[in-house]
PDB file of N, CA and C in Angstrom:
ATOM      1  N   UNK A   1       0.844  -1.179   0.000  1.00  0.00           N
ATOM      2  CA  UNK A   1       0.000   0.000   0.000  1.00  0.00           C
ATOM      3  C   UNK A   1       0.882   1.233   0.000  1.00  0.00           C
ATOM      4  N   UNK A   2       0.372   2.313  -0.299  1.00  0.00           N
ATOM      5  CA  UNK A   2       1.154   3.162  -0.727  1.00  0.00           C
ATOM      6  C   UNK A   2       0.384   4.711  -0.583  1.00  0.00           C
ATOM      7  N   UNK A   3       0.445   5.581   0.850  1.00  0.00           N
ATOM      8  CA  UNK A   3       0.000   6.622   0.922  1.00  0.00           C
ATOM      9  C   UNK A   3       0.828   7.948   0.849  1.00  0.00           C
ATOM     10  N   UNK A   4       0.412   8.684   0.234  1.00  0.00           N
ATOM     11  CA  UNK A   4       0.765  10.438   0.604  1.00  0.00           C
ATOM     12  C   UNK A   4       0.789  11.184   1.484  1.00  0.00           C
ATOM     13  N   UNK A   5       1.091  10.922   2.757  1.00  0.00           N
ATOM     14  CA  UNK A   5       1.351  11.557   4.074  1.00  0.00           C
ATOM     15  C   UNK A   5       1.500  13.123   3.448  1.00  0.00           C
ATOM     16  N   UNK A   6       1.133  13.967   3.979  1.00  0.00           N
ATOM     17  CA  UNK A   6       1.866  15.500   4.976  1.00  0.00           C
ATOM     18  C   UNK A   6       0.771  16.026   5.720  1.00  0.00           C
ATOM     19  N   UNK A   7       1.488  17.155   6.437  1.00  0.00           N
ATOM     20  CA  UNK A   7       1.110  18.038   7.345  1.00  0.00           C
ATOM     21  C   UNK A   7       0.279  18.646   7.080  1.00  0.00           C
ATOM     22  N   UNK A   8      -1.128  18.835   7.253  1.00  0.00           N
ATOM     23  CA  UNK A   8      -1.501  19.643   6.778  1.00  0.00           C
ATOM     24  C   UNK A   8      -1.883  20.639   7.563  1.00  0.00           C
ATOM     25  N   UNK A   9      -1.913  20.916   9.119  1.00  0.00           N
ATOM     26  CA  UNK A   9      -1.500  21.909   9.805  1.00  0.00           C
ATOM     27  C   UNK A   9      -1.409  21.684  10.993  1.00  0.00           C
ATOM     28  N   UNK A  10      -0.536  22.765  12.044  1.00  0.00           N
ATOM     29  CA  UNK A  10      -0.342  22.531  13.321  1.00  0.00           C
ATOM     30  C   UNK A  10      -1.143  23.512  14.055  1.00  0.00           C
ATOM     31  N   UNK A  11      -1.806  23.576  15.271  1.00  0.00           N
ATOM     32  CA  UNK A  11      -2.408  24.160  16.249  1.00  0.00           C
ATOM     33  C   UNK A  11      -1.412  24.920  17.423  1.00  0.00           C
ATOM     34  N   UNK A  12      -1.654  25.671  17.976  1.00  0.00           N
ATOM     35  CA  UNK A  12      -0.788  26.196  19.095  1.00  0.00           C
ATOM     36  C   UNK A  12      -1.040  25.220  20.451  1.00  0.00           C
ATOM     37  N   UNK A  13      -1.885  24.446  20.453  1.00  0.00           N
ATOM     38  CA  UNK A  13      -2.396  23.391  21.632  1.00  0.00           C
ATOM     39  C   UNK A  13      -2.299  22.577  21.266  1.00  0.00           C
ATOM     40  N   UNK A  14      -1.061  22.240  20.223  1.00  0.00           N
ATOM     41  CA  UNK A  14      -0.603  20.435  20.627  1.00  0.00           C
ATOM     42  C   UNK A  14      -1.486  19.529  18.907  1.00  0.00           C
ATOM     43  N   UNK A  15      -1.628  20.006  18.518  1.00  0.00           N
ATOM     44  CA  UNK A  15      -2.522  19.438  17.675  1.00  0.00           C
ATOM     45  C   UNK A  15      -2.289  18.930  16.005  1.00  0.00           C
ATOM     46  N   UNK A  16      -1.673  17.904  15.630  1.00  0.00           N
ATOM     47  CA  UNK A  16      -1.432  17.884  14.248  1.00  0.00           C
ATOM     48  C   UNK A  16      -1.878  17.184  13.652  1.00  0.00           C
ATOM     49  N   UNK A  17      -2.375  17.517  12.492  1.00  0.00           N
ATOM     50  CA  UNK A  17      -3.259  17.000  11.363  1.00  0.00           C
ATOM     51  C   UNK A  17      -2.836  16.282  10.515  1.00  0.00           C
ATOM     52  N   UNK A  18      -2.875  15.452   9.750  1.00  0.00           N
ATOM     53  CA  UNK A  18      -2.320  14.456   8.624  1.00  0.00           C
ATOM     54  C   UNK A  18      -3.437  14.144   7.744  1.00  0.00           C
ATOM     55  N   UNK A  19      -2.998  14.458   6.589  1.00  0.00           N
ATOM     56  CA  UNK A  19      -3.601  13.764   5.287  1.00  0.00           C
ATOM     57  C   UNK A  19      -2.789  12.391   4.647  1.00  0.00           C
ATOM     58  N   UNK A  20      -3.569  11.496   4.978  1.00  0.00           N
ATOM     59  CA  UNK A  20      -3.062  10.513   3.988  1.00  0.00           C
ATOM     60  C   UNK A  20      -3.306  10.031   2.865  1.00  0.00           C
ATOM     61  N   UNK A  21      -3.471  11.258   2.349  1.00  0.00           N
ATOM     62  CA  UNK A  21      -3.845  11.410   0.790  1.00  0.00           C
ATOM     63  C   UNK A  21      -5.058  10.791   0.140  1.00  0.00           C
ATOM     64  N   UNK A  22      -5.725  11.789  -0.171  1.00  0.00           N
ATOM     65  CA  UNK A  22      -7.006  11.235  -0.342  1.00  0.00           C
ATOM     66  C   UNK A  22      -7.055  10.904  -1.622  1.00  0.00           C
ATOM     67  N   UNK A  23      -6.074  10.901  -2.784  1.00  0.00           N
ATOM     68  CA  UNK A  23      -6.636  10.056  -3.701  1.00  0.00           C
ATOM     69  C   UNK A  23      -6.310   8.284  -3.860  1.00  0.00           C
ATOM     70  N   UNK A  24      -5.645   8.172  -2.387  1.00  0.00           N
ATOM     71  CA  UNK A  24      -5.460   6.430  -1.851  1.00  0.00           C
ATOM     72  C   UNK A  24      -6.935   5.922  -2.075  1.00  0.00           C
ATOM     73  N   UNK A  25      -6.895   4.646  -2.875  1.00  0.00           N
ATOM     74  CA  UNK A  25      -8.331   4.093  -3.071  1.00  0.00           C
ATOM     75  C   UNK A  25      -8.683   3.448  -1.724  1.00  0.00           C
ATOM     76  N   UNK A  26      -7.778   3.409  -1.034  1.00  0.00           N
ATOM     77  CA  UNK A  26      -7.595   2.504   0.586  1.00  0.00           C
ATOM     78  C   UNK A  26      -8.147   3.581   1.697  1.00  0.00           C
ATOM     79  N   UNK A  27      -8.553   4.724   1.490  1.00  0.00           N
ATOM     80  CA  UNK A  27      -9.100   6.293   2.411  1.00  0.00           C
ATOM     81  C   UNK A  27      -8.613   5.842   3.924  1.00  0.00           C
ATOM     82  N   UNK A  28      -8.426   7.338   4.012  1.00  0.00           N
ATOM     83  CA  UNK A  28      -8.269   7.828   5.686  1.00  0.00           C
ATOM     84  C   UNK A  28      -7.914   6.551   6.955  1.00  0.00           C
ATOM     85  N   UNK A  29      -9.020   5.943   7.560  1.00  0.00           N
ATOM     86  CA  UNK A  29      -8.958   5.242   8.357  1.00  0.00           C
ATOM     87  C   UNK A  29      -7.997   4.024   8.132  1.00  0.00           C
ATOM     88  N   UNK A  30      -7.844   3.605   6.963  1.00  0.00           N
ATOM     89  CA  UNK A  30      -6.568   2.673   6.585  1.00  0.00           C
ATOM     90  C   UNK A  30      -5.310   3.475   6.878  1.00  0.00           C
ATOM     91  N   UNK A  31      -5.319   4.612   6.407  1.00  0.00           N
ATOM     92  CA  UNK A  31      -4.156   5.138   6.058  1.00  0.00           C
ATOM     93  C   UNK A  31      -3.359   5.680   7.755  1.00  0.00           C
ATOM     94  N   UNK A  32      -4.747   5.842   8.505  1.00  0.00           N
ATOM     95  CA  UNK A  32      -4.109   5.861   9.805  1.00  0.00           C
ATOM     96  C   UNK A  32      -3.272   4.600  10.438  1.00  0.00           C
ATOM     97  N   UNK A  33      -3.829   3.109   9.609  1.00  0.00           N
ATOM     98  CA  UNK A  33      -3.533   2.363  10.806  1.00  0.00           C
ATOM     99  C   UNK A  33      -2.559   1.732  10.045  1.00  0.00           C
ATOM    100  N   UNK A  34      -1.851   2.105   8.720  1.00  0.00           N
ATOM    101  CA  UNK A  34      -0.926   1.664   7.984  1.00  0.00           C
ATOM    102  C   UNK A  34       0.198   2.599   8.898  1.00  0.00           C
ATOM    103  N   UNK A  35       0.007   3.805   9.497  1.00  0.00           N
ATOM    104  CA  UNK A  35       0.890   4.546   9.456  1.00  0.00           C
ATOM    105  C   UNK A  35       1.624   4.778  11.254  1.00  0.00           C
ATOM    106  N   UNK A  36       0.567   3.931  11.860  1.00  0.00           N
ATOM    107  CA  UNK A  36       0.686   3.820  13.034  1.00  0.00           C
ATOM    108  C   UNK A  36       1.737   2.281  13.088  1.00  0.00           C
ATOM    109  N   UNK A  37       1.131   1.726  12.537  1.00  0.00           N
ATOM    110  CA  UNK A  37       1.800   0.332  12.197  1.00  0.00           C
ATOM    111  C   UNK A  37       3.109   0.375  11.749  1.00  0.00           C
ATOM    112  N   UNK A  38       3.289   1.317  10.885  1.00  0.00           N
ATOM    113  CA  UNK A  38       5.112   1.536  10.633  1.00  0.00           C
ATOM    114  C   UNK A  38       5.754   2.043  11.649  1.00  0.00           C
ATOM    115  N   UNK A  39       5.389   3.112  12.248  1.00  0.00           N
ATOM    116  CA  UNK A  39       6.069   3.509  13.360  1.00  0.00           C
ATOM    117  C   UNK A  39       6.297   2.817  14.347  1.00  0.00           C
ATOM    118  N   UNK A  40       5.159   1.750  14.420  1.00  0.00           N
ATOM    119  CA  UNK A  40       5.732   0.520  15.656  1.00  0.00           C
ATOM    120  C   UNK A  40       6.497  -0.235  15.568  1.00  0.00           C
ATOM    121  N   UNK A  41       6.874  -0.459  13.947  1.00  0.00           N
ATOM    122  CA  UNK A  41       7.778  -0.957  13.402  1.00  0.00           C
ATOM    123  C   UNK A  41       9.392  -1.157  13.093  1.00  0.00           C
ATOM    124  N   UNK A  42       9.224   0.509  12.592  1.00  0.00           N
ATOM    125  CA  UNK A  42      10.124   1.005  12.741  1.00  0.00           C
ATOM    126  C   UNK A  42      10.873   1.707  13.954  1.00  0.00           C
ATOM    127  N   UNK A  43      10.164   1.709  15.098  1.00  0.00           N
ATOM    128  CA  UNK A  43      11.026   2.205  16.314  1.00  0.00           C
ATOM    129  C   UNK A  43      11.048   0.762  17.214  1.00  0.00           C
ATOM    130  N   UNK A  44      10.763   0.148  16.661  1.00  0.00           N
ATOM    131  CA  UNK A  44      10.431  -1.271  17.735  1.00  0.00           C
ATOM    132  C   UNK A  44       9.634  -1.199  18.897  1.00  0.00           C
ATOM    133  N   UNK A  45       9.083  -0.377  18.807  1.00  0.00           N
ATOM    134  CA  UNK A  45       8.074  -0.092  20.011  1.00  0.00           C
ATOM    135  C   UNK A  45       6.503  -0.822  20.084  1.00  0.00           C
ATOM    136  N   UNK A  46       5.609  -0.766  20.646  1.00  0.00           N
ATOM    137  CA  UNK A  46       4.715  -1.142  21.043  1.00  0.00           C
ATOM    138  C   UNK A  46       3.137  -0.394  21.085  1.00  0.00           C
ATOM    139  N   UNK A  47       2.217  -0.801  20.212  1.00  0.00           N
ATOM    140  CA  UNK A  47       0.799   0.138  20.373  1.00  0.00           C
ATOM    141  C   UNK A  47      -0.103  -0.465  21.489  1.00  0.00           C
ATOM    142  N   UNK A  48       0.274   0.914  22.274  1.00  0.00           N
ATOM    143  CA  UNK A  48      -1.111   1.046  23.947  1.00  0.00           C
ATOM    144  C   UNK A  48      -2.152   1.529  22.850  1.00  0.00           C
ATOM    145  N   UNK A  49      -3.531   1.088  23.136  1.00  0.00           N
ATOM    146  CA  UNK A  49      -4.998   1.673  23.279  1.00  0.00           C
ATOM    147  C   UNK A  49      -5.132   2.297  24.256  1.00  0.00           C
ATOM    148  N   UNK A  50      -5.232   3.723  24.266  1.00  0.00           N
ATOM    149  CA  UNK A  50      -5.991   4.888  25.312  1.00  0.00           C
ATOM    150  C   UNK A  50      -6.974   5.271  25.484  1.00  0.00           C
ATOM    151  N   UNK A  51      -8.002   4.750  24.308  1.00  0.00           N
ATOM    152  CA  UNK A  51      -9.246   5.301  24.659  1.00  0.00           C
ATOM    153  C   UNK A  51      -9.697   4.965  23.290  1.00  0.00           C
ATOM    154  N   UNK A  52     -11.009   5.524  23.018  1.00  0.00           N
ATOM    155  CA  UNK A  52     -11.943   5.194  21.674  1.00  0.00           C
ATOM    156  C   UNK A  52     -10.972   5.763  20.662  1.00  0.00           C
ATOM    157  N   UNK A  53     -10.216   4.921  19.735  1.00  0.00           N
ATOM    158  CA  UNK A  53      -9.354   5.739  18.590  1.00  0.00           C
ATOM    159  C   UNK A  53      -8.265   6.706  19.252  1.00  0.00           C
ATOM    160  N   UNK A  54      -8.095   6.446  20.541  1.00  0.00           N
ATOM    161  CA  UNK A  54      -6.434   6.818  20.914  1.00  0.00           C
ATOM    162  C   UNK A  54      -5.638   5.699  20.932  1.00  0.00           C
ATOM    163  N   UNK A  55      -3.872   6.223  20.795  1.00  0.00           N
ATOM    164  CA  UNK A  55      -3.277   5.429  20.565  1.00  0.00           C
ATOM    165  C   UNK A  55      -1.643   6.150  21.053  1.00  0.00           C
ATOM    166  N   UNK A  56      -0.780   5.109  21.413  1.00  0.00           N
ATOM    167  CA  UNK A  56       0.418   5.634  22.268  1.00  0.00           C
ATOM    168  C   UNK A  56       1.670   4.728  21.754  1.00  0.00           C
ATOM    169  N   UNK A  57       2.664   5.015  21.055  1.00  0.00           N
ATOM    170  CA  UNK A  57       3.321   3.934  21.108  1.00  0.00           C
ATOM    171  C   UNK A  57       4.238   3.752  22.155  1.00  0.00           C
ATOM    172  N   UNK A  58       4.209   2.820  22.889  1.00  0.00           N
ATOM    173  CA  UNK A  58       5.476   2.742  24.037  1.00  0.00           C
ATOM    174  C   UNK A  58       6.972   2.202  23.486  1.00  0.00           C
ATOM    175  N   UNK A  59       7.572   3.359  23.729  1.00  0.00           N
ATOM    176  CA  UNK A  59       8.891   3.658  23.515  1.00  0.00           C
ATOM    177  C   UNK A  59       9.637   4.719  22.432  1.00  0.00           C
ATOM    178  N   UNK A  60       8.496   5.669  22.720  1.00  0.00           N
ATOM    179  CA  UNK A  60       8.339   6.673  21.544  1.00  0.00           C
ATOM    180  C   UNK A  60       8.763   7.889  22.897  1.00  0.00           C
ATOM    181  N   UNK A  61      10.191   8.294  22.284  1.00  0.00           N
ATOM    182  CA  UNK A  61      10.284   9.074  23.298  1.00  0.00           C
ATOM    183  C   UNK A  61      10.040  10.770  23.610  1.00  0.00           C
ATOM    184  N   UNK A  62       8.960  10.904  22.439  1.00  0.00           N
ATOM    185  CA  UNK A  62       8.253  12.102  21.926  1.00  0.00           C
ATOM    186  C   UNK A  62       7.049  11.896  22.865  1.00  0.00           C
ATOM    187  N   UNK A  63       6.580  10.968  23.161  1.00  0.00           N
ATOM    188  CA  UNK A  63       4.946  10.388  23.547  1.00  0.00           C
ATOM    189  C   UNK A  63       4.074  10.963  23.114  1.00  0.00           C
ATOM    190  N   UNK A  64       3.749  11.148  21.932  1.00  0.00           N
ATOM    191  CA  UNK A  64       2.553  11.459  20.923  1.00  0.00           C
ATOM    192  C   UNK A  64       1.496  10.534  21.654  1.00  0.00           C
ATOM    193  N   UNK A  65       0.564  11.094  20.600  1.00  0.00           N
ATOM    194  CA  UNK A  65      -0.785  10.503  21.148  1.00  0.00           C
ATOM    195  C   UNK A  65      -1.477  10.481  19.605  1.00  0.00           C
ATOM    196  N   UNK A  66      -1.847   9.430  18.895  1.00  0.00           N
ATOM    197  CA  UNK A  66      -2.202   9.693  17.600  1.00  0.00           C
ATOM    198  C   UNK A  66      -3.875   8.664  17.861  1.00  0.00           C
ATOM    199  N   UNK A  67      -4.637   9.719  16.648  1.00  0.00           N
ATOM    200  CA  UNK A  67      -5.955   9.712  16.982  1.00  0.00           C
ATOM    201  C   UNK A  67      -6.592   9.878  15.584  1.00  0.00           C
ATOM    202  N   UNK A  68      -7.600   8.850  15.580  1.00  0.00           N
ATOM    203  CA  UNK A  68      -8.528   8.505  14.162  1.00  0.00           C
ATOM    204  C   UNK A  68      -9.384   9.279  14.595  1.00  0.00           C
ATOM    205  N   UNK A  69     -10.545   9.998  13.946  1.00  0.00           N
ATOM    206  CA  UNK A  69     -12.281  10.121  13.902  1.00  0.00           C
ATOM    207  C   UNK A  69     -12.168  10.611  12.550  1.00  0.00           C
ATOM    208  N   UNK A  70     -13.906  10.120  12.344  1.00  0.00           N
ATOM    209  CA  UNK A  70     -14.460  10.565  10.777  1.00  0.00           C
ATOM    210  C   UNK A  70     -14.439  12.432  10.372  1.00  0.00           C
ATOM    211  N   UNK A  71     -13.930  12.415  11.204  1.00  0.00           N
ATOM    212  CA  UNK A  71     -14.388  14.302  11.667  1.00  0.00           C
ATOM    213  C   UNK A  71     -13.093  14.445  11.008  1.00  0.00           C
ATOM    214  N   UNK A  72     -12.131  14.646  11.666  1.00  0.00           N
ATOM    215  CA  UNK A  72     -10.910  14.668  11.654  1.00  0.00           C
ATOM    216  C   UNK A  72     -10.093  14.417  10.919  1.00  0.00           C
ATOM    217  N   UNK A  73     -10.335  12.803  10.744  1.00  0.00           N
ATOM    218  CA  UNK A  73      -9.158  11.965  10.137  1.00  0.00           C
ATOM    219  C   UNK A  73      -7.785  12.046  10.939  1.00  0.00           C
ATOM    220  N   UNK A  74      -6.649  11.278  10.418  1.00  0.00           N
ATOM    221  CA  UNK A  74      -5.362  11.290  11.367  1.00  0.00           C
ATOM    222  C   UNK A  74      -5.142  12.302  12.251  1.00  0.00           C
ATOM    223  N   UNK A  75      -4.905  12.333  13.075  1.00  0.00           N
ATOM    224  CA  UNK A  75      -4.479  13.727  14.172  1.00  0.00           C
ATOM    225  C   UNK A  75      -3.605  12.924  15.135  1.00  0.00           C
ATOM    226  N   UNK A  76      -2.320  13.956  15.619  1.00  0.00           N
ATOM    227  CA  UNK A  76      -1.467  13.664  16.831  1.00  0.00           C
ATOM    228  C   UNK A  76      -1.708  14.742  17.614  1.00  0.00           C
ATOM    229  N   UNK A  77      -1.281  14.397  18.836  1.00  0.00           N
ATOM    230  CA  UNK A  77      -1.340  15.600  19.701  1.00  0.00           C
ATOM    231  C   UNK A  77      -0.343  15.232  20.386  1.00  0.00           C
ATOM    232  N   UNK A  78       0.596  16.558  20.462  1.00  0.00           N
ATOM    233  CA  UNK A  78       1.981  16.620  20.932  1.00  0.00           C
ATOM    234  C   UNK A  78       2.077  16.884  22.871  1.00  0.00           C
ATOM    235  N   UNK A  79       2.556  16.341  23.512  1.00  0.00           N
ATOM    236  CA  UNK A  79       2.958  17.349  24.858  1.00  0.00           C
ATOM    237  C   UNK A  79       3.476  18.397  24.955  1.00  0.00           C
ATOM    238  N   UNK A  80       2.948  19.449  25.526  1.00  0.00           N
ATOM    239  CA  UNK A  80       3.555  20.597  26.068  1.00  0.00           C
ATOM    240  C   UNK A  80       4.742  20.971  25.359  1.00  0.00           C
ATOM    241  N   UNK A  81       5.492  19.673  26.288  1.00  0.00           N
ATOM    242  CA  UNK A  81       6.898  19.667  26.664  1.00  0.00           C
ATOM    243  C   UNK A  81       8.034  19.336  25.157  1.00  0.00           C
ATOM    244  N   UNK A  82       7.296  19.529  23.962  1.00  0.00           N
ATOM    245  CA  UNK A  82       7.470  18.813  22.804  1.00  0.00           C
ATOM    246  C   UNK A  82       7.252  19.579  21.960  1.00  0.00           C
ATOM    247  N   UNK A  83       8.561  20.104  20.858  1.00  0.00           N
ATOM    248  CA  UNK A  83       8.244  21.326  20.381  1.00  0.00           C
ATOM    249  C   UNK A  83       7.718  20.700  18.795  1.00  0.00           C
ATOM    250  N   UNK A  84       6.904  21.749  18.537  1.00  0.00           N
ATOM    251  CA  UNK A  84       6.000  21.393  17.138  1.00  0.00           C
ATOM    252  C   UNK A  84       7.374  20.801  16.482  1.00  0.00           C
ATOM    253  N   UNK A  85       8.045  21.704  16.114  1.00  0.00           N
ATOM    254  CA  UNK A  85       9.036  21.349  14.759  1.00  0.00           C
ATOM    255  C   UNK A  85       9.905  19.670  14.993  1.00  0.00           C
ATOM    256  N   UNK A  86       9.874  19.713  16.494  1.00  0.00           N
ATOM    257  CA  UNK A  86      10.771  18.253  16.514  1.00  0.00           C
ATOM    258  C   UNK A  86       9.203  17.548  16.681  1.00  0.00           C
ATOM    259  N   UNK A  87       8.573  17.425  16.948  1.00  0.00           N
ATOM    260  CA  UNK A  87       7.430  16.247  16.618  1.00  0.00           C
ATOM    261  C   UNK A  87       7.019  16.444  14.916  1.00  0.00           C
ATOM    262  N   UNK A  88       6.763  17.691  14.424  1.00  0.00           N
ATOM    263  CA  UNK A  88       6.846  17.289  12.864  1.00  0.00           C
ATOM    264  C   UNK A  88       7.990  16.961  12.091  1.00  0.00           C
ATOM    265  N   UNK A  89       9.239  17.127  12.508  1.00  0.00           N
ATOM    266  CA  UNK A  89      10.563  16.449  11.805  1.00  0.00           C
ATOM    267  C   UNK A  89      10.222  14.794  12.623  1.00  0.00           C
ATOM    268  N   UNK A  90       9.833  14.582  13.592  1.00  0.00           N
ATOM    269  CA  UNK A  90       9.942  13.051  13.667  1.00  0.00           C
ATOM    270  C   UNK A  90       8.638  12.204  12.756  1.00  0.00           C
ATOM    271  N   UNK A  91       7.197  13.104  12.358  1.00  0.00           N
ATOM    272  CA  UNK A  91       6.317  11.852  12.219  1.00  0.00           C
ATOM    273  C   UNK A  91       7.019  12.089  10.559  1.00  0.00           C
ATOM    274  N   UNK A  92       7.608  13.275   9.575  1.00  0.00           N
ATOM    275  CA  UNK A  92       7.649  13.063   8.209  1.00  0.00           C
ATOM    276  C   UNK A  92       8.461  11.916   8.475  1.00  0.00           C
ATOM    277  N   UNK A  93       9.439  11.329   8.997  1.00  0.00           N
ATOM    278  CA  UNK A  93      10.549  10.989   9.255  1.00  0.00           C
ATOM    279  C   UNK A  93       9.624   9.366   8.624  1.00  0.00           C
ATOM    280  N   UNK A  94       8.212   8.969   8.562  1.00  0.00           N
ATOM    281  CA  UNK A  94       7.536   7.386   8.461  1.00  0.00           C
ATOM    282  C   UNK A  94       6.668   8.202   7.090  1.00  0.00           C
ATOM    283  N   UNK A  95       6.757   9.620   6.299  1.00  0.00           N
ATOM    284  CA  UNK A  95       5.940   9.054   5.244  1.00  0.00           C
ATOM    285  C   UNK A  95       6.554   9.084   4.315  1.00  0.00           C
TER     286      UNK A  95
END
């Protein structure tokens, strides 16, 4: 499978958006869990369930929080403590 990741914008409260390209015949909700799935992959880490369509990977030493809805589509939400530019240089870093 084969999606078009980027940014398509950041919030001042932690909040980042992802398109995974909507002309993927595979849409949105795949494209989240293709993309969550590499990153567990690729960092060797582990996917926690947090809640309805939250998600954590353990050993992610950013601790994102990445999140599906039909509303939305892909979204992370960064900590505080976690500056936009190094959480968006780490998620381009899987598309």
């Amino acid at each position: 499978m084969e999606f078009h990741y980027r940014i398509e914008k950041c919030t001042e409260d932690g909040w980042i958006f992802i398109s995974g390209g909507a002309e993927s015949d595979y849409g949105e909700a795949n494209a989240f869990a293709y993309l969550l799935k590499k990153i567990e992959r690729e960092t060797g880490g582990t996917i926690e369930e947090l809640g309805e369509q939250q998600y954590r990977i353990k050993g992610d030493a950013l601790k994102l929080i990445y999140q599906w809805d039909g509303l939305f589509g892909i979204t992370v939400i960064r900590p505080d403590a976690v500056e936009e530019a190094e959480a968006v240089a780490y998620l381009e870093k899987f598309f």
